[in-house]
PDB file of N, CA and C in Angstrom:
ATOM      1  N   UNK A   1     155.975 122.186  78.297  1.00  0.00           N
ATOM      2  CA  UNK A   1     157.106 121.477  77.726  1.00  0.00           C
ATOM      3  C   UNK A   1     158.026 122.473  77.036  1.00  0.00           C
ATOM      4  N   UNK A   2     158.669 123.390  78.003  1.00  0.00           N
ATOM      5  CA  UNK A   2     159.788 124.418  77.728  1.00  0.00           C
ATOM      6  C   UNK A   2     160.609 123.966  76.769  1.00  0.00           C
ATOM      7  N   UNK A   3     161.133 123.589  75.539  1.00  0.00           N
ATOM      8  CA  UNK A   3     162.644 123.050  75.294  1.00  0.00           C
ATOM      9  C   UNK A   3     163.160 121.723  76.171  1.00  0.00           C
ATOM     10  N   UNK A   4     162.065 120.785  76.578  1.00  0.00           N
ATOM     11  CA  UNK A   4     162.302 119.935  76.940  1.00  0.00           C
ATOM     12  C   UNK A   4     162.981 118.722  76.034  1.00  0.00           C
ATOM     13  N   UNK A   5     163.956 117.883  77.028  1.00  0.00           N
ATOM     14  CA  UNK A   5     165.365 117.286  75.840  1.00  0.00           C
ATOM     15  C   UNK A   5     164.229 115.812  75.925  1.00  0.00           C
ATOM     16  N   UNK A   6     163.370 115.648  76.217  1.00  0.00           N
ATOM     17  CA  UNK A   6     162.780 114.368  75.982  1.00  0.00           C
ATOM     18  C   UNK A   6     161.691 114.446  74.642  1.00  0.00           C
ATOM     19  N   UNK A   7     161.733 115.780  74.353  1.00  0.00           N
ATOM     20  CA  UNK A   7     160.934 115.508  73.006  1.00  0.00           C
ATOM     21  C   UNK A   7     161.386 114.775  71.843  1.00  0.00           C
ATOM     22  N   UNK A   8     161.330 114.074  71.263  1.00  0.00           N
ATOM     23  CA  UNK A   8     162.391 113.477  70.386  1.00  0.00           C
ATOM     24  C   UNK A   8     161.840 113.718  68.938  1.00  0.00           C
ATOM     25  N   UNK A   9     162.220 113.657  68.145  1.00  0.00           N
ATOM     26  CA  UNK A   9     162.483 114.493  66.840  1.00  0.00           C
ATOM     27  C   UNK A   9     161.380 113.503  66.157  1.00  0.00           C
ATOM     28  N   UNK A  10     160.770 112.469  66.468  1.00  0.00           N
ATOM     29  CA  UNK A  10     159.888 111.536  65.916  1.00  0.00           C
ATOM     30  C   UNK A  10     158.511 112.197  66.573  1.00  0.00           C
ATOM     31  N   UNK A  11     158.497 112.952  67.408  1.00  0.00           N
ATOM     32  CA  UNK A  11     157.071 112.785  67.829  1.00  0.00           C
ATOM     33  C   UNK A  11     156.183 114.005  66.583  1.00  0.00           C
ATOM     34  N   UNK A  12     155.453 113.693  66.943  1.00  0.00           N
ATOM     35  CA  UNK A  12     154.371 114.144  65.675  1.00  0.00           C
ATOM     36  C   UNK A  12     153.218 115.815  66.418  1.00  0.00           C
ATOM     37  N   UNK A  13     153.645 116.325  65.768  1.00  0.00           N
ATOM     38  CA  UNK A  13     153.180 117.921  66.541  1.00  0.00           C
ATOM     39  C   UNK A  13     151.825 118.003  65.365  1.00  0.00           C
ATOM     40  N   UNK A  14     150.635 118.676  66.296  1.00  0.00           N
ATOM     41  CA  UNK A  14     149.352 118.568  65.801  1.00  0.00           C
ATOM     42  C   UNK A  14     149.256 119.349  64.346  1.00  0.00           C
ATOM     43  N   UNK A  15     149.085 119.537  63.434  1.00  0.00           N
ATOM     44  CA  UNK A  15     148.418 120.364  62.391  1.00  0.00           C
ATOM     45  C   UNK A  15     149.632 120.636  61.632  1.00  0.00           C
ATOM     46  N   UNK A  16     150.554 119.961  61.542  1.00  0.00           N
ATOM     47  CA  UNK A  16     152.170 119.432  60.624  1.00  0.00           C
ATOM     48  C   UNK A  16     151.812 118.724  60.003  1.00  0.00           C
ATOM     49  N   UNK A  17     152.363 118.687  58.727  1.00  0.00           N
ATOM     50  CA  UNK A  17     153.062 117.516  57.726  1.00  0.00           C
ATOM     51  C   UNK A  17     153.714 116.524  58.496  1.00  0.00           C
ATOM     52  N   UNK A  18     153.431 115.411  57.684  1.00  0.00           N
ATOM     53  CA  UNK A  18     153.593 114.335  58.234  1.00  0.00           C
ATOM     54  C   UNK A  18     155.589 114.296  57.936  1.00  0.00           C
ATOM     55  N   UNK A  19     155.911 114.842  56.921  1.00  0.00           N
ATOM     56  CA  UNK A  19     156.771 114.890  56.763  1.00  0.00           C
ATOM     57  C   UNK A  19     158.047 115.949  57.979  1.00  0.00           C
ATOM     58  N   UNK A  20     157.694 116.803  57.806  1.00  0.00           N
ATOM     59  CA  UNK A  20     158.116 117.295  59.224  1.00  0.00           C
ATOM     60  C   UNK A  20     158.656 116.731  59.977  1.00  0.00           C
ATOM     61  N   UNK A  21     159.805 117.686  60.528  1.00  0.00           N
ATOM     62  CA  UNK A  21     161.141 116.853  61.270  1.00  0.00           C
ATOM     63  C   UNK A  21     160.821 116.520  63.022  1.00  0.00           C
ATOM     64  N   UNK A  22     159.316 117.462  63.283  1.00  0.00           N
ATOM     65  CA  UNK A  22     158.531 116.971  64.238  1.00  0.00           C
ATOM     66  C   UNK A  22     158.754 118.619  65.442  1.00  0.00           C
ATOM     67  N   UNK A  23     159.129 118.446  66.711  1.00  0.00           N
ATOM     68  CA  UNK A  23     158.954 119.905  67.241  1.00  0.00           C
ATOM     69  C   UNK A  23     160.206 120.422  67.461  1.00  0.00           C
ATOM     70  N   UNK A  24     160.242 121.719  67.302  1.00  0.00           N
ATOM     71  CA  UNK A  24     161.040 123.122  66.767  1.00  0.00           C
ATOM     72  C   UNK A  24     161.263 123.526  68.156  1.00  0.00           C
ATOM     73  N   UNK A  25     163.187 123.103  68.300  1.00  0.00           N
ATOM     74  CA  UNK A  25     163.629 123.847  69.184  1.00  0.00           C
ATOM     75  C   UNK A  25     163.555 124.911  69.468  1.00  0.00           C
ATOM     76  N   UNK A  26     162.945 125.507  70.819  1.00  0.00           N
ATOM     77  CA  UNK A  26     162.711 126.933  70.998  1.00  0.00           C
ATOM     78  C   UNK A  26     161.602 127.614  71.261  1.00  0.00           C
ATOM     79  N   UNK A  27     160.346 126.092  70.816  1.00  0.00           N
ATOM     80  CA  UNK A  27     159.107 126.527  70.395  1.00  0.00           C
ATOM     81  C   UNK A  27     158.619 125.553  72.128  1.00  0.00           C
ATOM     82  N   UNK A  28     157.448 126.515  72.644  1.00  0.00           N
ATOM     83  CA  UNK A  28     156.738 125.766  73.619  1.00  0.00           C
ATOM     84  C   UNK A  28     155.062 124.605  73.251  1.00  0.00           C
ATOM     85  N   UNK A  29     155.389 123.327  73.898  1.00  0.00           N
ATOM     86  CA  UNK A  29     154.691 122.557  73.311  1.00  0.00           C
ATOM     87  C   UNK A  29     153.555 122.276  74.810  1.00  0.00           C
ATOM     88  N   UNK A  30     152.777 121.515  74.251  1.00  0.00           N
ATOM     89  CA  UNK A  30     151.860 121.035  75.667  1.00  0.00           C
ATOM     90  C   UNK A  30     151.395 119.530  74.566  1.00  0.00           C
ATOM     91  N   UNK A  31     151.706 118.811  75.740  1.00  0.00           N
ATOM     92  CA  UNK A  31     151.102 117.194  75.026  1.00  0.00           C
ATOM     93  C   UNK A  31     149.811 117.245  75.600  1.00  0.00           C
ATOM     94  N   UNK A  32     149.333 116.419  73.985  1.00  0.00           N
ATOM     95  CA  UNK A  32     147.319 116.163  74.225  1.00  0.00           C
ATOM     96  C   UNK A  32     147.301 114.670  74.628  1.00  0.00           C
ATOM     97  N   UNK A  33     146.818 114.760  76.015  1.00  0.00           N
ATOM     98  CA  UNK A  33     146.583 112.981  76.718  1.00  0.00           C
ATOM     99  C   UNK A  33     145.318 113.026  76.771  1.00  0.00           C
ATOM    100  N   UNK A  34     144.869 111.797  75.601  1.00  0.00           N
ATOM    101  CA  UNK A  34     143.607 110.994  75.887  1.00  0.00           C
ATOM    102  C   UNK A  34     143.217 111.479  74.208  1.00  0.00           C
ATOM    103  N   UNK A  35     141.987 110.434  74.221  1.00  0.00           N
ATOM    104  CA  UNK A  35     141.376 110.948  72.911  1.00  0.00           C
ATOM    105  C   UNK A  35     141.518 110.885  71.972  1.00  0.00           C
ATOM    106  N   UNK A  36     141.377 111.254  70.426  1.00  0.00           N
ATOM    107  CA  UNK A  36     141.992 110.947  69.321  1.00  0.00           C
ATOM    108  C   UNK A  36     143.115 111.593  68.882  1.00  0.00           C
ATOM    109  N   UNK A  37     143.581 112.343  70.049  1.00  0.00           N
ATOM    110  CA  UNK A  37     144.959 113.158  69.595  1.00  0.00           C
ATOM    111  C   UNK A  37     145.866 113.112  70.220  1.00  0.00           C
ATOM    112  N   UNK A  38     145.592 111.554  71.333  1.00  0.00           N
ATOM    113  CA  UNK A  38     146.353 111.312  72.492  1.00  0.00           C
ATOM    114  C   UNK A  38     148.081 111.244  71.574  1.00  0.00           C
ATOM    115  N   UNK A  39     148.975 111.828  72.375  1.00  0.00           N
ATOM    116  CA  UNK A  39     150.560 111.892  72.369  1.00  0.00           C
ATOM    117  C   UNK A  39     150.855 112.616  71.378  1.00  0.00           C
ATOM    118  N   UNK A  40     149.956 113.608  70.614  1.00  0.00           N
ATOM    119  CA  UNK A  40     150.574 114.691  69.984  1.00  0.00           C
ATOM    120  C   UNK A  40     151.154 116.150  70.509  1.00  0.00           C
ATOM    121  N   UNK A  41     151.659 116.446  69.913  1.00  0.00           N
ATOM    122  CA  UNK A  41     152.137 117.997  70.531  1.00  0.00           C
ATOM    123  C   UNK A  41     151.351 119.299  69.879  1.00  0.00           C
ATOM    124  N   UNK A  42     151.073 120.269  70.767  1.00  0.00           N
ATOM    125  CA  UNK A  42     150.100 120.898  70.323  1.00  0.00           C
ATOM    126  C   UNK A  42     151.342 122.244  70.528  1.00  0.00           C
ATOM    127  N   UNK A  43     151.833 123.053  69.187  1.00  0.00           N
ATOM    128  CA  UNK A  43     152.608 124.430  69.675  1.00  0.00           C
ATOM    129  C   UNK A  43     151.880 125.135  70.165  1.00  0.00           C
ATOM    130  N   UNK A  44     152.330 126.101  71.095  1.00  0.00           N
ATOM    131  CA  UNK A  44     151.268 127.045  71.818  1.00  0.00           C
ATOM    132  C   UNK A  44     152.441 128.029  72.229  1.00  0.00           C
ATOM    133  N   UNK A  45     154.169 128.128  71.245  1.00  0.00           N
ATOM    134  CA  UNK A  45     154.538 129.171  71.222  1.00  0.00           C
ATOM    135  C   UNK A  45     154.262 130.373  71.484  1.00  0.00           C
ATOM    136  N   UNK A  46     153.255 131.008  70.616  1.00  0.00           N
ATOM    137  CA  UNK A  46     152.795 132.417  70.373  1.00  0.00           C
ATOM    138  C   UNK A  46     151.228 132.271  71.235  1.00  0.00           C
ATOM    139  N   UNK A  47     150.794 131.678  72.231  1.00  0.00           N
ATOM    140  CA  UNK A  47     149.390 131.896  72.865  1.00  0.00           C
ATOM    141  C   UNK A  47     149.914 132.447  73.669  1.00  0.00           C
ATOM    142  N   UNK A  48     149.124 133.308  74.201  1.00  0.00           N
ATOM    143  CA  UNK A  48     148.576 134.114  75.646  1.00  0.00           C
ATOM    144  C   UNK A  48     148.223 133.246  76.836  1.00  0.00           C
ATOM    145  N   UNK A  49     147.896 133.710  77.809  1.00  0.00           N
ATOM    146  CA  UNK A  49     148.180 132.934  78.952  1.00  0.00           C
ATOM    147  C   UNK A  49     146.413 132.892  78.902  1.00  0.00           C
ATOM    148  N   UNK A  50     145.623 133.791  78.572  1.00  0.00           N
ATOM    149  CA  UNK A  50     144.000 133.562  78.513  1.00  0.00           C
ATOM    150  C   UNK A  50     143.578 132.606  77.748  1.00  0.00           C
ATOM    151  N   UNK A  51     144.398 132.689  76.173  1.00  0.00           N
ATOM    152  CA  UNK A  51     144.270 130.989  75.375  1.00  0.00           C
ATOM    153  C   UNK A  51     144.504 129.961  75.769  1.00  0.00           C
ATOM    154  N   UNK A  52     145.769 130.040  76.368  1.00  0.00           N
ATOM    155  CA  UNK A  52     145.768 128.623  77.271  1.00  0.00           C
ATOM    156  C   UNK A  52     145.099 128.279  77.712  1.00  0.00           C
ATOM    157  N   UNK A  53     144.571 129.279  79.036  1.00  0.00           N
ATOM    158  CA  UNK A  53     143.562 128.829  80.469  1.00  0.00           C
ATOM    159  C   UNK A  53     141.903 128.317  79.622  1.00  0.00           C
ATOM    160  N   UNK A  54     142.084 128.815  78.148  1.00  0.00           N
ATOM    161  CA  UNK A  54     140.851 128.424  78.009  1.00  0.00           C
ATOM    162  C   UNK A  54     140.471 126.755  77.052  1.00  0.00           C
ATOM    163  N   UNK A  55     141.847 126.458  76.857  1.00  0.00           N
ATOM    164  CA  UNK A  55     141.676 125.428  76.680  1.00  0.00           C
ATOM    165  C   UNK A  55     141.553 125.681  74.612  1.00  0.00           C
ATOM    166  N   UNK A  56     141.120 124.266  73.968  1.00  0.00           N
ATOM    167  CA  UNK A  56     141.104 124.270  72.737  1.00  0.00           C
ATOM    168  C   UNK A  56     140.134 122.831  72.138  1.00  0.00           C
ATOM    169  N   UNK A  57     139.498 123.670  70.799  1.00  0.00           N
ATOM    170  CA  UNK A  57     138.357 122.584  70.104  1.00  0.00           C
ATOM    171  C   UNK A  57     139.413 122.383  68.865  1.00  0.00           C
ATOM    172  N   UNK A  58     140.151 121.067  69.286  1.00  0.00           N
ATOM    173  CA  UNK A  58     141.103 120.540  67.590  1.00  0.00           C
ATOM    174  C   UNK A  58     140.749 119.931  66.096  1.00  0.00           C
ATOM    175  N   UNK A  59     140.633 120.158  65.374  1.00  0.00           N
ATOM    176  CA  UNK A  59     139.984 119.121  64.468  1.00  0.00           C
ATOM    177  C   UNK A  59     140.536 117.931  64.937  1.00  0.00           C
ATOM    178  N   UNK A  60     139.477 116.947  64.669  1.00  0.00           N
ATOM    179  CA  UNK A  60     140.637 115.280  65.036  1.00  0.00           C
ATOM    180  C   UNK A  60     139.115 114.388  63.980  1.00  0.00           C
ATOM    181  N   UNK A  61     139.867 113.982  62.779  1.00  0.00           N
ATOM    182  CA  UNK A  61     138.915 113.108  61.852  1.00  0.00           C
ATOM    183  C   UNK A  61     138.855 111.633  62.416  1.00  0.00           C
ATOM    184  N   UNK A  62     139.673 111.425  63.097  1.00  0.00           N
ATOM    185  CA  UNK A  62     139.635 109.941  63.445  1.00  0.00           C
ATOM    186  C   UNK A  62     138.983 110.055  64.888  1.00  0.00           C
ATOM    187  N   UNK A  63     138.132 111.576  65.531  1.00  0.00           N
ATOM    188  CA  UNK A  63     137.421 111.095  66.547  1.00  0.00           C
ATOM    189  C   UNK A  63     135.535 110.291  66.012  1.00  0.00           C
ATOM    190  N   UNK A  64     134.837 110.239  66.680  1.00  0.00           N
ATOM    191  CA  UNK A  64     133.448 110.061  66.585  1.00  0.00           C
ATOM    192  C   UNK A  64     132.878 110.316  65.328  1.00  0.00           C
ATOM    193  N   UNK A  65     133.035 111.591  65.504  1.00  0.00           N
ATOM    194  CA  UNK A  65     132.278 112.377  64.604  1.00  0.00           C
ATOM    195  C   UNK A  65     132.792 112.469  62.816  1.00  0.00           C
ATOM    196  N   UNK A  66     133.702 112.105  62.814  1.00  0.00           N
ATOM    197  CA  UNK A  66     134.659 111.897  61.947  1.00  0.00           C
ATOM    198  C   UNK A  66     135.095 113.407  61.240  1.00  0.00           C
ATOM    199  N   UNK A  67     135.419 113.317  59.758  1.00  0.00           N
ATOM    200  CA  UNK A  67     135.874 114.737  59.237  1.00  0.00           C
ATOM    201  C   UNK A  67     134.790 116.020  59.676  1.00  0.00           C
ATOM    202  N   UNK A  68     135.586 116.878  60.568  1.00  0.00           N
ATOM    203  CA  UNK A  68     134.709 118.068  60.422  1.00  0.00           C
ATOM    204  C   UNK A  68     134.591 118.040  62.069  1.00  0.00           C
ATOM    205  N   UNK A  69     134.621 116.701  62.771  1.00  0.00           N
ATOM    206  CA  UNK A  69     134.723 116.468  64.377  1.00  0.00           C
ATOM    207  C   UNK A  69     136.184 117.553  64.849  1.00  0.00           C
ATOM    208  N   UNK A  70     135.499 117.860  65.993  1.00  0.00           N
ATOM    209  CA  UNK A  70     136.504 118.295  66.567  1.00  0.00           C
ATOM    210  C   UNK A  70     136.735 117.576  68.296  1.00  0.00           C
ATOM    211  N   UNK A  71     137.984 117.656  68.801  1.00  0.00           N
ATOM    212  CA  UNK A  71     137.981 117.492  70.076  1.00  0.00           C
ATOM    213  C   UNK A  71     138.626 117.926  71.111  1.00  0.00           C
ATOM    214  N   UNK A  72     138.152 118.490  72.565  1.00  0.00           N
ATOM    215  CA  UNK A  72     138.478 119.298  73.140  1.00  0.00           C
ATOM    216  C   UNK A  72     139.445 119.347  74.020  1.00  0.00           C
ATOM    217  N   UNK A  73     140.514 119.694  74.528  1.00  0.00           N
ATOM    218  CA  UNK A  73     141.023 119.667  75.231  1.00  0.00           C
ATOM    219  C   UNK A  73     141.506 121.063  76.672  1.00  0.00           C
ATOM    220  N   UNK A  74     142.086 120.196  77.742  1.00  0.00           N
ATOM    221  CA  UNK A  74     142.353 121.677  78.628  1.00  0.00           C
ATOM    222  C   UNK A  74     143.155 121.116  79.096  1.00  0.00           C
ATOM    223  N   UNK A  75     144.066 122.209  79.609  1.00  0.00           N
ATOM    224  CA  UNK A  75     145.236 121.868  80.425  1.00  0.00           C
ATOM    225  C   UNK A  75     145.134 121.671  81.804  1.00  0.00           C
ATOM    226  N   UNK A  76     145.964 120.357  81.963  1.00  0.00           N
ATOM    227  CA  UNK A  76     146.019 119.925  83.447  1.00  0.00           C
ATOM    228  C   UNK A  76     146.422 120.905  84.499  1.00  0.00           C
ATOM    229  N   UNK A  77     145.114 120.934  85.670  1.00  0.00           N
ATOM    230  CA  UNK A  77     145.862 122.236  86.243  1.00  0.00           C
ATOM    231  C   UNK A  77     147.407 122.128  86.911  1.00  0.00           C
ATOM    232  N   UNK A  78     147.450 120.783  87.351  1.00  0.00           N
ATOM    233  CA  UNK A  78     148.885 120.492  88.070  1.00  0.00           C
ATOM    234  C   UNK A  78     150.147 120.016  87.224  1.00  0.00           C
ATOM    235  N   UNK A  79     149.723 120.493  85.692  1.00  0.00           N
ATOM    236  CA  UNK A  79     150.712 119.855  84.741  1.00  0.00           C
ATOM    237  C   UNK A  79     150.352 120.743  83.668  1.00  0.00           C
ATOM    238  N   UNK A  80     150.401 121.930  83.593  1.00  0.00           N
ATOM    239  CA  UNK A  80     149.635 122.817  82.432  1.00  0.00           C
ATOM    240  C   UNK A  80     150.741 122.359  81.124  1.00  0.00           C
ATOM    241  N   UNK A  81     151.412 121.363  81.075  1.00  0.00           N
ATOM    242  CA  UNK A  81     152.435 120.837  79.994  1.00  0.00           C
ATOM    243  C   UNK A  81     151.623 120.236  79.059  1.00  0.00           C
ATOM    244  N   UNK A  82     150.910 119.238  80.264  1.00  0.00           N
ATOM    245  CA  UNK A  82     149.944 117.823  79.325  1.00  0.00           C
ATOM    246  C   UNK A  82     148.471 118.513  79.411  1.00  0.00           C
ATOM    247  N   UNK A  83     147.852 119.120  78.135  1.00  0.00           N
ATOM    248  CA  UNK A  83     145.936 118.765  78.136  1.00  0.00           C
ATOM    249  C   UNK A  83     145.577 117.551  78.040  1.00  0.00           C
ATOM    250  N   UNK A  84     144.194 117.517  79.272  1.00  0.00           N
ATOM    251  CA  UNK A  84     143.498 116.200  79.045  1.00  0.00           C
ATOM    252  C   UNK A  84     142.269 116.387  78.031  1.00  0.00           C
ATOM    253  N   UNK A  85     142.031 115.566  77.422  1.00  0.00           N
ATOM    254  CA  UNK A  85     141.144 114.979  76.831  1.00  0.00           C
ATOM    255  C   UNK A  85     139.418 115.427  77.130  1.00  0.00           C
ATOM    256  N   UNK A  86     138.443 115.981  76.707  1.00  0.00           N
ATOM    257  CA  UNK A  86     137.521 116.301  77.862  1.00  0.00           C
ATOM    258  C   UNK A  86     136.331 115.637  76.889  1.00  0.00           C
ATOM    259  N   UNK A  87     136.086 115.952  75.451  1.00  0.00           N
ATOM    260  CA  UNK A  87     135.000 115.244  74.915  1.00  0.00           C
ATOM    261  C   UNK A  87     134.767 115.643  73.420  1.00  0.00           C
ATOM    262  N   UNK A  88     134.335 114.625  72.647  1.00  0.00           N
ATOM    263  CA  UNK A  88     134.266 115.358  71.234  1.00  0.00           C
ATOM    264  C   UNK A  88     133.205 115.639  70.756  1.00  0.00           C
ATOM    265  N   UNK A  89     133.400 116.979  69.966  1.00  0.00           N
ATOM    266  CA  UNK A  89     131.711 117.508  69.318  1.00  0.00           C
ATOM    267  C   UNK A  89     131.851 117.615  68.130  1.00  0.00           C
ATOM    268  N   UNK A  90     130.610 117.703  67.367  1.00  0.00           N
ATOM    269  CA  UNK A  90     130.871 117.722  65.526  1.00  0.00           C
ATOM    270  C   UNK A  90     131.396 118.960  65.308  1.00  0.00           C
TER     271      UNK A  90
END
């Protein structure tokens, strides 16, 4: 999600203040589908192309496991924009 014009200034980017004007023109995003972090934006500006491919363990308190849970995600190979959802661990 290059500077894409459909991000809209309401959506809610992962590990922000709630207050926050939401995602930063300029900055590259990948949406998290599925899970407890389904339709957030995750920045991944400053990652490497090996961080990406390897995917990410997010905190998410409102999964299973609750505070301290984390949950995993990887990027779609035919959409490396959107990570899916894969499973949550404590």
């Amino acid at each position: 999600m290059d500077d894409d014009p459909s991000l809209s200034a309401g959506r809610c980017v992962y590990g922000s203040d709630h207050d926050d004007p939401g995602p930063i023109p300029g900055h590259r995003y990948a949406e998290l589908v599925g899970g407890p972090l389904d339709g957030q934006l995750l920045d991944i500006t400053d990652w490497s192309q090996d961080q990406i491919d390897g995917g990410v363990a997010l905190n998410a308190e409102a999964g299973p496991f609750g505070p301290g849970g984390r949950a995993l995600y990887d990027p779609r190979p035919a959409d490396p924009g959107r990570w899916d959802w894969q499973d949550d661990t404590p």
